[in-house]
N, C-alpha and C. Protein backbone atom coordinates (compact mmCIF):
# COMPACT_ATOMS: atom_id res chain seq x y z
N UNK A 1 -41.65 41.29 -14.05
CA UNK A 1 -40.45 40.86 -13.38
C UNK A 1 -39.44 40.33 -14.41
N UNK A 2 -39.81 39.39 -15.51
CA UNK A 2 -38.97 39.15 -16.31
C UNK A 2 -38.49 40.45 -17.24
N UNK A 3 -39.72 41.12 -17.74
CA UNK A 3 -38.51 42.32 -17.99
C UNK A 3 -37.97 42.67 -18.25
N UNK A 4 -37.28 42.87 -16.65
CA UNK A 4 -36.25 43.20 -16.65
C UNK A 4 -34.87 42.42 -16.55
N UNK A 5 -35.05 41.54 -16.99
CA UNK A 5 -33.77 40.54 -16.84
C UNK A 5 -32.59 40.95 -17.91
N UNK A 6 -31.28 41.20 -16.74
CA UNK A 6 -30.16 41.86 -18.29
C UNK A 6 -28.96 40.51 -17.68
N UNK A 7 -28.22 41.10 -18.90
CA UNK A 7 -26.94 40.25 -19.20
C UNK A 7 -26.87 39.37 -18.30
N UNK A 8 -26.23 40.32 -17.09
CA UNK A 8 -24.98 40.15 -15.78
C UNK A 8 -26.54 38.70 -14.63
N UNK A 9 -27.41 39.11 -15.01
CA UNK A 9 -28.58 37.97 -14.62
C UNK A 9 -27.97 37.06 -14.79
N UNK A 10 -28.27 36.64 -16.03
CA UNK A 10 -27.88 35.52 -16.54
C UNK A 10 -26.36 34.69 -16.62
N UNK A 11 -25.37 35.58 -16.68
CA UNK A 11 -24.07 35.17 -16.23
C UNK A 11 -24.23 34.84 -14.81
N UNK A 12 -24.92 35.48 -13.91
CA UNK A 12 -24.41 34.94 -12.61
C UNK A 12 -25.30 33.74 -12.46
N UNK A 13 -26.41 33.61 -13.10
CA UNK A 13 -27.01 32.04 -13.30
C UNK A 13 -26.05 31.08 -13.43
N UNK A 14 -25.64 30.86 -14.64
CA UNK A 14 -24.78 30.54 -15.26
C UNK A 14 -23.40 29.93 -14.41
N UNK A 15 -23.34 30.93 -13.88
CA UNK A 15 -22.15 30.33 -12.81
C UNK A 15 -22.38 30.02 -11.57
N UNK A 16 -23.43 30.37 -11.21
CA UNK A 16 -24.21 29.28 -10.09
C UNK A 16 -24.18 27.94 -10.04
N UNK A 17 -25.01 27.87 -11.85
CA UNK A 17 -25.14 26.39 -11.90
C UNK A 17 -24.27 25.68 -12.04
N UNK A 18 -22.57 26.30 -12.73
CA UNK A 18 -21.86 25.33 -13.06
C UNK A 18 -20.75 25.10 -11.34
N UNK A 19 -21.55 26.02 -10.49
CA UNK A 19 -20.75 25.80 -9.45
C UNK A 19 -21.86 24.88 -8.49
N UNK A 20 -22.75 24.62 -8.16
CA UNK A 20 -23.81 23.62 -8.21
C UNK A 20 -23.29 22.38 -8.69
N UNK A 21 -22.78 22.34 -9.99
CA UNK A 21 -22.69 21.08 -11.00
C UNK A 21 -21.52 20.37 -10.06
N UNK A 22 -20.40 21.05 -9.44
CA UNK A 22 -19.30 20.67 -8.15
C UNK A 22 -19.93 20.11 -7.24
N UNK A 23 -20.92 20.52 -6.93
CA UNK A 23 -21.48 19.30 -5.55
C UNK A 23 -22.28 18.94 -5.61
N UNK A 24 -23.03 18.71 -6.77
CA UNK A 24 -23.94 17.69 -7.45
C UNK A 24 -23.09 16.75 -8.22
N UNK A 25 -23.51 15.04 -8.29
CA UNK A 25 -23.06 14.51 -9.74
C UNK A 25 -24.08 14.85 -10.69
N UNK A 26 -23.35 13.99 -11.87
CA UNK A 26 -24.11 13.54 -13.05
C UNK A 26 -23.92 14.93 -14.59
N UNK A 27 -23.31 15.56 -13.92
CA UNK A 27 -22.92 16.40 -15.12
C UNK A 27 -24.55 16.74 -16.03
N UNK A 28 -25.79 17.21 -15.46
CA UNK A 28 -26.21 17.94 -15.69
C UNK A 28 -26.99 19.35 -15.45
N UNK A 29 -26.68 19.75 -14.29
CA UNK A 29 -27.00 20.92 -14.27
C UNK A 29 -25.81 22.09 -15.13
N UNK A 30 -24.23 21.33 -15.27
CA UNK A 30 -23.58 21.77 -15.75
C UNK A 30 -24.19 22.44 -17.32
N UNK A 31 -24.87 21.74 -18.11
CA UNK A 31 -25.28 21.99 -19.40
C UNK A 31 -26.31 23.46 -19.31
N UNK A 32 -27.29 23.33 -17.78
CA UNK A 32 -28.05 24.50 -17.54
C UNK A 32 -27.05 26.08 -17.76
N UNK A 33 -26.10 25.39 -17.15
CA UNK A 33 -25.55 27.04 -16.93
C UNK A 33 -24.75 27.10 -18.04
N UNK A 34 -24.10 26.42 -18.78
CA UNK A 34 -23.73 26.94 -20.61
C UNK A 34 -24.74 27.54 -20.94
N UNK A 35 -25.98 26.86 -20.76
CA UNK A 35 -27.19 27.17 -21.60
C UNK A 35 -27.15 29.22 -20.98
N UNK A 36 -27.18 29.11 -19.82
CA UNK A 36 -27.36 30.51 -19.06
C UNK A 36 -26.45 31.65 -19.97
N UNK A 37 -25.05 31.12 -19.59
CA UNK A 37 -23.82 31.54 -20.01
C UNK A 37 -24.05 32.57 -21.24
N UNK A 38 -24.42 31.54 -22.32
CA UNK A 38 -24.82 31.95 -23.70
C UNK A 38 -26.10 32.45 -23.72
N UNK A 39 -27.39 32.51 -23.09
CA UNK A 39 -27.67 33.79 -23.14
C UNK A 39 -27.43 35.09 -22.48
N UNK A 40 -27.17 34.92 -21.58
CA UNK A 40 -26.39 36.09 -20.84
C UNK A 40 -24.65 37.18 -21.92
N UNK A 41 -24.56 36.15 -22.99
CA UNK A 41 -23.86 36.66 -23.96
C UNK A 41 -24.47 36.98 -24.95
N UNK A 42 -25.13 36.68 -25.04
CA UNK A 42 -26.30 37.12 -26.26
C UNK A 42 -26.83 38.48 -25.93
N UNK A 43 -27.65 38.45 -24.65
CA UNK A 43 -27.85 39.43 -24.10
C UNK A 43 -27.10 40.84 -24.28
N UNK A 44 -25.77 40.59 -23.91
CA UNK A 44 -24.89 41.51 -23.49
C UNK A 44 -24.51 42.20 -25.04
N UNK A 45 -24.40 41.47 -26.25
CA UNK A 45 -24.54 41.86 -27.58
C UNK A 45 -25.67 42.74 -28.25
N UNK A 46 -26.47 41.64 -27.88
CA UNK A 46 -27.97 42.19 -28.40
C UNK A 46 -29.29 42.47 -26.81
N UNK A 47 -29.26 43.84 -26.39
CA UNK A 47 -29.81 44.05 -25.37
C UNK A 47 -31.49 43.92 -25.34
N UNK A 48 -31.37 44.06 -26.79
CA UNK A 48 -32.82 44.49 -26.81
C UNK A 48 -33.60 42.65 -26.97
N UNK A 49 -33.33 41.81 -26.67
CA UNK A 49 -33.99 40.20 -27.02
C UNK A 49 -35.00 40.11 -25.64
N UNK A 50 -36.51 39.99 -25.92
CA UNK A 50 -37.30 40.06 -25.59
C UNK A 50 -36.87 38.60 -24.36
N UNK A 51 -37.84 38.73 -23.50
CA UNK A 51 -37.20 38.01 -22.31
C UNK A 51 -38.06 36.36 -22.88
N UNK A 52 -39.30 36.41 -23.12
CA UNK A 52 -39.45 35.51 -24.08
C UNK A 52 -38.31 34.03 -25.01
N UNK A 53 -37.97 34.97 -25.46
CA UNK A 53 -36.46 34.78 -26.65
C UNK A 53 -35.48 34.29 -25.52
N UNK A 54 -35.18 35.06 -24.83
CA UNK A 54 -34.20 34.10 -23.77
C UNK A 54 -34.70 33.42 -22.85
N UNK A 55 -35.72 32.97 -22.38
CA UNK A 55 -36.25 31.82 -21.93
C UNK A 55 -36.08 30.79 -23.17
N UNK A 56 -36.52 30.73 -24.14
CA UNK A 56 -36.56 30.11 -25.12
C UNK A 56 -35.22 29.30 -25.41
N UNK A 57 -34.42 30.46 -25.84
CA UNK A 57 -32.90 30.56 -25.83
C UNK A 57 -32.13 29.48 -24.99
N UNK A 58 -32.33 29.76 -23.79
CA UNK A 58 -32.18 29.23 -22.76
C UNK A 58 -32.44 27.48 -22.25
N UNK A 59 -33.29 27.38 -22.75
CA UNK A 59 -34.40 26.04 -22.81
C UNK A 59 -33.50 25.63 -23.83
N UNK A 60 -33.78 25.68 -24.89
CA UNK A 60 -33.08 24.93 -26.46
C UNK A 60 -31.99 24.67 -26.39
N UNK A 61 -30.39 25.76 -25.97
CA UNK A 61 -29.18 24.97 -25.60
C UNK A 61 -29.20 24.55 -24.47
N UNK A 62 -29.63 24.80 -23.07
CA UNK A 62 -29.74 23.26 -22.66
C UNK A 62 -29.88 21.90 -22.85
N UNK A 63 -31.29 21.87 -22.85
CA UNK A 63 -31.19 20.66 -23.68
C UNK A 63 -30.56 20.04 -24.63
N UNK A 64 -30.65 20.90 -26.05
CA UNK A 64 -29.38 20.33 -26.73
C UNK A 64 -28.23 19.93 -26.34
N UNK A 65 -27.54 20.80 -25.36
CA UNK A 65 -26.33 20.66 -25.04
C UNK A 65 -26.25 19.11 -23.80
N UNK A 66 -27.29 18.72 -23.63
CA UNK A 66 -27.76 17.72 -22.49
C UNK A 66 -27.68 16.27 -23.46
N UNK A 67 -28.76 16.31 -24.64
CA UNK A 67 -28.52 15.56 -25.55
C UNK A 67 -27.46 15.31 -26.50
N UNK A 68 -26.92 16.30 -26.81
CA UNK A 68 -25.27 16.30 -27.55
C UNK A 68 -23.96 15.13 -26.24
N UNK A 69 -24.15 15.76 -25.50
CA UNK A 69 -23.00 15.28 -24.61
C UNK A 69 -23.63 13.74 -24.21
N UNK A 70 -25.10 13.52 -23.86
CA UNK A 70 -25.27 12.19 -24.05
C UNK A 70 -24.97 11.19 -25.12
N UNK A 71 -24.80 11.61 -26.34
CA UNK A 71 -24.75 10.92 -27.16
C UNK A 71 -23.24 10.89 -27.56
N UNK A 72 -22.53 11.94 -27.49
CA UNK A 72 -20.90 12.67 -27.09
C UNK A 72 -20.34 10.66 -26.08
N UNK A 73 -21.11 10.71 -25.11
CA UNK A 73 -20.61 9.87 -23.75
C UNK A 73 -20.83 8.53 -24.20
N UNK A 74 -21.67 8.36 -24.77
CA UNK A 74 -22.22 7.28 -24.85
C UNK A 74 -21.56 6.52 -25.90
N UNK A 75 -20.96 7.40 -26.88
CA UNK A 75 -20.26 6.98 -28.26
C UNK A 75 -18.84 6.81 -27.64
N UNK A 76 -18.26 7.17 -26.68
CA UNK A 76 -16.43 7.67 -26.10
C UNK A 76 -15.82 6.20 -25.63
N UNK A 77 -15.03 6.00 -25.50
CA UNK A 77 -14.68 4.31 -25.34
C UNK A 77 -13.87 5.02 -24.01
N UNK A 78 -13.95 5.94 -23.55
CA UNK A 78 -13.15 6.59 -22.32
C UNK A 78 -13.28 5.98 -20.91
N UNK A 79 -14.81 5.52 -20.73
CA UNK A 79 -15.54 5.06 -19.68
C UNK A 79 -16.06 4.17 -20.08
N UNK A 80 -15.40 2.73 -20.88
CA UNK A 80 -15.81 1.26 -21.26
C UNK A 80 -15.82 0.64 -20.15
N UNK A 81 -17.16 0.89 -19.43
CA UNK A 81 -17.31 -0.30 -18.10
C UNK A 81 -17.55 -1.74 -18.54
N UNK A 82 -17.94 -2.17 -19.92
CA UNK A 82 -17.95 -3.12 -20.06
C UNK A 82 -16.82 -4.30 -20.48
N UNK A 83 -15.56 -3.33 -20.06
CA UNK A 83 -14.39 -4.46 -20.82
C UNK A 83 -13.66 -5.88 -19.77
N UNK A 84 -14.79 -5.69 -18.65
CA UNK A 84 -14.23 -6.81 -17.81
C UNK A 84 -13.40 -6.47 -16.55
N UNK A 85 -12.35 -5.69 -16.67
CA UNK A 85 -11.72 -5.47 -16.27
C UNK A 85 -11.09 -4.56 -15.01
N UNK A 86 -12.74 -4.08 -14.90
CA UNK A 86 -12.33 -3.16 -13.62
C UNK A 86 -12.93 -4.31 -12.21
N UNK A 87 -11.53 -3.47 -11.20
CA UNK A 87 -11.18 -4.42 -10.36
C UNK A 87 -10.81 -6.08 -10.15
N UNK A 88 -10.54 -6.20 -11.50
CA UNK A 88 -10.02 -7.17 -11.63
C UNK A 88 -8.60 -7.62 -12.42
N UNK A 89 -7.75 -7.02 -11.88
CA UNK A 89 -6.21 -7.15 -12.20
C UNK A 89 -6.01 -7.79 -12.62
N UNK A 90 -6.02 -9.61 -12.22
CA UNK A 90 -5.49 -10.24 -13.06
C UNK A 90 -6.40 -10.32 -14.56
N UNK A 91 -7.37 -10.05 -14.73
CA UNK A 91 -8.02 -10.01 -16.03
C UNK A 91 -7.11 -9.43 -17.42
N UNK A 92 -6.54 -8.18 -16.64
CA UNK A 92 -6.04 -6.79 -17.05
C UNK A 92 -4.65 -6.97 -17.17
N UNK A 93 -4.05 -8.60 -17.14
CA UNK A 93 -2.83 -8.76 -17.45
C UNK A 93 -2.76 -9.87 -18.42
N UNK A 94 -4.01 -10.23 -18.91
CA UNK A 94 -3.75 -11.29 -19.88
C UNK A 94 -3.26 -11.02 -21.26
N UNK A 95 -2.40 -11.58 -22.02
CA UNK A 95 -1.73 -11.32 -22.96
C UNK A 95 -0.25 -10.91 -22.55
N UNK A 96 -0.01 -10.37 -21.05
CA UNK A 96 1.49 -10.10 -20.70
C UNK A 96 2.53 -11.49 -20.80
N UNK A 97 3.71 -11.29 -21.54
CA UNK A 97 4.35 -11.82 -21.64
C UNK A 97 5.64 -11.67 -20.51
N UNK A 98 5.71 -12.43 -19.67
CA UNK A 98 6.65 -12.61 -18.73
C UNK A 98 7.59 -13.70 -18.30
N UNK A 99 8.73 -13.96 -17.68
CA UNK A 99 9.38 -14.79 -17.51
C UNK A 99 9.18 -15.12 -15.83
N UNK A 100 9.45 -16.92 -15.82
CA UNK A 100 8.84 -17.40 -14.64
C UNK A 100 10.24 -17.04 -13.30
N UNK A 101 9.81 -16.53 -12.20
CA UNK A 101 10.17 -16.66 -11.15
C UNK A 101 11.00 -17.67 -10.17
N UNK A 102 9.76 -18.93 -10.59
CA UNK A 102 9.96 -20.28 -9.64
C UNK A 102 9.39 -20.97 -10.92
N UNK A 103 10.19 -21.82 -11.26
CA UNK A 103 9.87 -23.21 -12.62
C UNK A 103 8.50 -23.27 -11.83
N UNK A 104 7.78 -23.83 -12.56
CA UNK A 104 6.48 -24.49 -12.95
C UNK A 104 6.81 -26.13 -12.63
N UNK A 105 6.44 -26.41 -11.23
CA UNK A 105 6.07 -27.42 -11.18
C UNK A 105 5.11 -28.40 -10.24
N UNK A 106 4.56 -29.41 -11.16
CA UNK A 106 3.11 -30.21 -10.91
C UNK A 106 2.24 -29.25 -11.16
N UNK A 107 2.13 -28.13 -12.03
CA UNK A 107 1.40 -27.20 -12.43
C UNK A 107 1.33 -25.73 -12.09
N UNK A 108 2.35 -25.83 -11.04
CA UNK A 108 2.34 -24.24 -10.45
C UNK A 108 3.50 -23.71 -10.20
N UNK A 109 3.91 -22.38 -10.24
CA UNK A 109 5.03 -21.68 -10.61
C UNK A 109 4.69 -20.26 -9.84
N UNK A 110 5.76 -19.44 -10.19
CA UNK A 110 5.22 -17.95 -9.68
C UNK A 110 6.02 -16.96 -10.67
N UNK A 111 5.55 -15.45 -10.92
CA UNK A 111 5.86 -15.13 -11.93
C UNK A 111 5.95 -13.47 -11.12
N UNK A 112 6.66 -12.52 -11.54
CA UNK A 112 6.51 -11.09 -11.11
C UNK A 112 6.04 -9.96 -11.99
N UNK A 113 5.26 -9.74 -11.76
CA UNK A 113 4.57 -8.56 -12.41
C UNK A 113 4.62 -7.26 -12.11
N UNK A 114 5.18 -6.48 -12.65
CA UNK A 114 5.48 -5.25 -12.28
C UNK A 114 6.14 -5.54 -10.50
N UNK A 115 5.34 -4.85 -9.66
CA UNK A 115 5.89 -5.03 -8.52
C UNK A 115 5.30 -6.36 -7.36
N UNK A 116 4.41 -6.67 -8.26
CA UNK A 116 3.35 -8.02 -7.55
C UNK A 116 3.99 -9.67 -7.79
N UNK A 117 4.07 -10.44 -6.96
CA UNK A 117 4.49 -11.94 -7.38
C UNK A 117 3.03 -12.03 -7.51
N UNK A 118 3.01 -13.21 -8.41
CA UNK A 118 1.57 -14.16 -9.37
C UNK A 118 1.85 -15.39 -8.93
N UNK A 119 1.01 -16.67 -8.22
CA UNK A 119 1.02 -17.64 -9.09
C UNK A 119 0.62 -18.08 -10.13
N UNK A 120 0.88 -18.50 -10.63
CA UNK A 120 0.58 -19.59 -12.14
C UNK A 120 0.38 -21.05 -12.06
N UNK A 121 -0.28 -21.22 -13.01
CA UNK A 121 -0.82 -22.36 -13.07
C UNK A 121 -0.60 -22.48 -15.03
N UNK A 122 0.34 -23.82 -15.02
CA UNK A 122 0.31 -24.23 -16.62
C UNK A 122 1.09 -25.51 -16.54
N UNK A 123 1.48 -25.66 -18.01
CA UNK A 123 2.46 -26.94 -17.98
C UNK A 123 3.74 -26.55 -17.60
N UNK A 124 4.31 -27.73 -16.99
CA UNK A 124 5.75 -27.53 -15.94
C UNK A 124 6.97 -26.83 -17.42
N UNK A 125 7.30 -25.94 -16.55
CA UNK A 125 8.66 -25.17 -17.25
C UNK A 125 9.46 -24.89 -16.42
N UNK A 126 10.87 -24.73 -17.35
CA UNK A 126 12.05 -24.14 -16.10
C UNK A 126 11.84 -22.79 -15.65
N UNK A 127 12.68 -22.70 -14.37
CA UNK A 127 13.01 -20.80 -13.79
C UNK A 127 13.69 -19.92 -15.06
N UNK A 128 12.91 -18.98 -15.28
CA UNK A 128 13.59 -17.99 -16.64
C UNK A 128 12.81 -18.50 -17.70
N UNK A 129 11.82 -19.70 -17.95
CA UNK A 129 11.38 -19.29 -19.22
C UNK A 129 10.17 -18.29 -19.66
N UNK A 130 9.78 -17.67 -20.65
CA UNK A 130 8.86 -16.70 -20.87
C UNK A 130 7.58 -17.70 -20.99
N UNK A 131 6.38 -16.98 -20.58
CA UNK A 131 5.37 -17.63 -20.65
C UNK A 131 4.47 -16.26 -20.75
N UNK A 132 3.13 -16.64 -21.23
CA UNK A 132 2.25 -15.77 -21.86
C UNK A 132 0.82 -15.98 -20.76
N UNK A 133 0.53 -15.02 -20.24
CA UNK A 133 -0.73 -14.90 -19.40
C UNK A 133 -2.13 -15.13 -20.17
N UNK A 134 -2.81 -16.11 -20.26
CA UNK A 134 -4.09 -16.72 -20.96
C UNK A 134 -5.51 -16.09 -20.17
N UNK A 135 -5.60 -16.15 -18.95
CA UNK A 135 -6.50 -16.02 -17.99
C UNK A 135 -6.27 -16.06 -16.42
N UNK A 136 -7.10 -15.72 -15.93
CA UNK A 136 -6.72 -15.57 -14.42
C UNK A 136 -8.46 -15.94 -13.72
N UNK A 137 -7.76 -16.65 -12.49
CA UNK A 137 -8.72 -17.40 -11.60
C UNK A 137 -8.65 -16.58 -10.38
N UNK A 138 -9.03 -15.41 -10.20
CA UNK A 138 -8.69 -14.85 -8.62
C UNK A 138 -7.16 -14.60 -8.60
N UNK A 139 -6.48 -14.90 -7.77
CA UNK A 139 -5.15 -14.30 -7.75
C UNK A 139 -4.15 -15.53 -8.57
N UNK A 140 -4.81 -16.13 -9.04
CA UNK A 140 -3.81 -17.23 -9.82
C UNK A 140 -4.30 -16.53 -11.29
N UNK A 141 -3.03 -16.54 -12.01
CA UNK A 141 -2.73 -16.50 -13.77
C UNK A 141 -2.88 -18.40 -13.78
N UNK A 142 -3.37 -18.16 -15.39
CA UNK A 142 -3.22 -19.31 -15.89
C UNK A 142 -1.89 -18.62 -17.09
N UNK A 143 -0.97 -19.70 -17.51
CA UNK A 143 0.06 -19.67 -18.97
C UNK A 143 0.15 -20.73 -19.51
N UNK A 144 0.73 -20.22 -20.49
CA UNK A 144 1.21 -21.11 -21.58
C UNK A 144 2.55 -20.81 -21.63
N UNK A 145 3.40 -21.33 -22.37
CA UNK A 145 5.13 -20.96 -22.69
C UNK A 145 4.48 -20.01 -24.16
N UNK A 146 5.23 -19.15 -23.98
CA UNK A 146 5.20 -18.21 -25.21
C UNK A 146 6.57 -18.80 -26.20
N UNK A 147 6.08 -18.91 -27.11
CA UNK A 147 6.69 -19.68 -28.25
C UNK A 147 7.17 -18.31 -29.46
């Protein structure tokens, strides 16, 4: 049965799996069907590769290609879940330098951010001065006056 396995086999593997890989997560069956892909091109070059050889074939860039992209992902700063900051907005505005809304006073003020009002919390300042976002407590910024 193996055989007889030619090219157009293996291409339509190949694109099985990477159409599989669409309604599966986790981005690996995707690596199966490169792996397919390329022998099914191999194939189509060299007809005569014992079916052996492309099982083989087959097996080795997978995997590789499974372990490459793990280590590819793992190195990428693309998907840094660890920077704090997801779902948490005000985290993700500290260091913005902005001017106050409503003076700062007995410790609290309000500030506009892009299209969002903030309160704040710092030492009392007038309406219009710039102040620098330090940290955030839930929907309150903490500032300082940016100097």
């Amino acid at each position: 049965m193996l055989d007889n396995l030619l090219y157009w086999h293996w291409i339509i593997l190949g694109f099985l799996l990477l159409v599989l890989e669409m309604l599966a997560p986790g981005a690996i069956i995707m690596w199966f069907g490169v792996g397919a892909l390329l022998v099914g091109s191999l194939l189509f070059m060299f007809p005569d590769i014992p079916w052996e050889w492309q099982v083989f074939i087959f097996s080795a860039v997978s995997l590789a290609s499974i372990f490459a992209w793990k280590i590819y992902s793992k190195n990428s700063s693309d998907d840094d879940t660890d920077s704090g900051t997801l779902n948490q907005r005000g985290k993700a505005l500290v260091g913005r330098r902005v001017p106050l809304v409503e003076a700062i006073t007995n410790g609290i003020g309000r500030v506009q951010i892009d299209d969002t009002y903030w309160r704040v919390e710092g030492s009392d300042a007038a309406q219009g001065t710039l102040v620098v976002v330090t940290d955030s407590d839930g929907a309150t910024l903490k500032v300082d006056r940016a100097d």
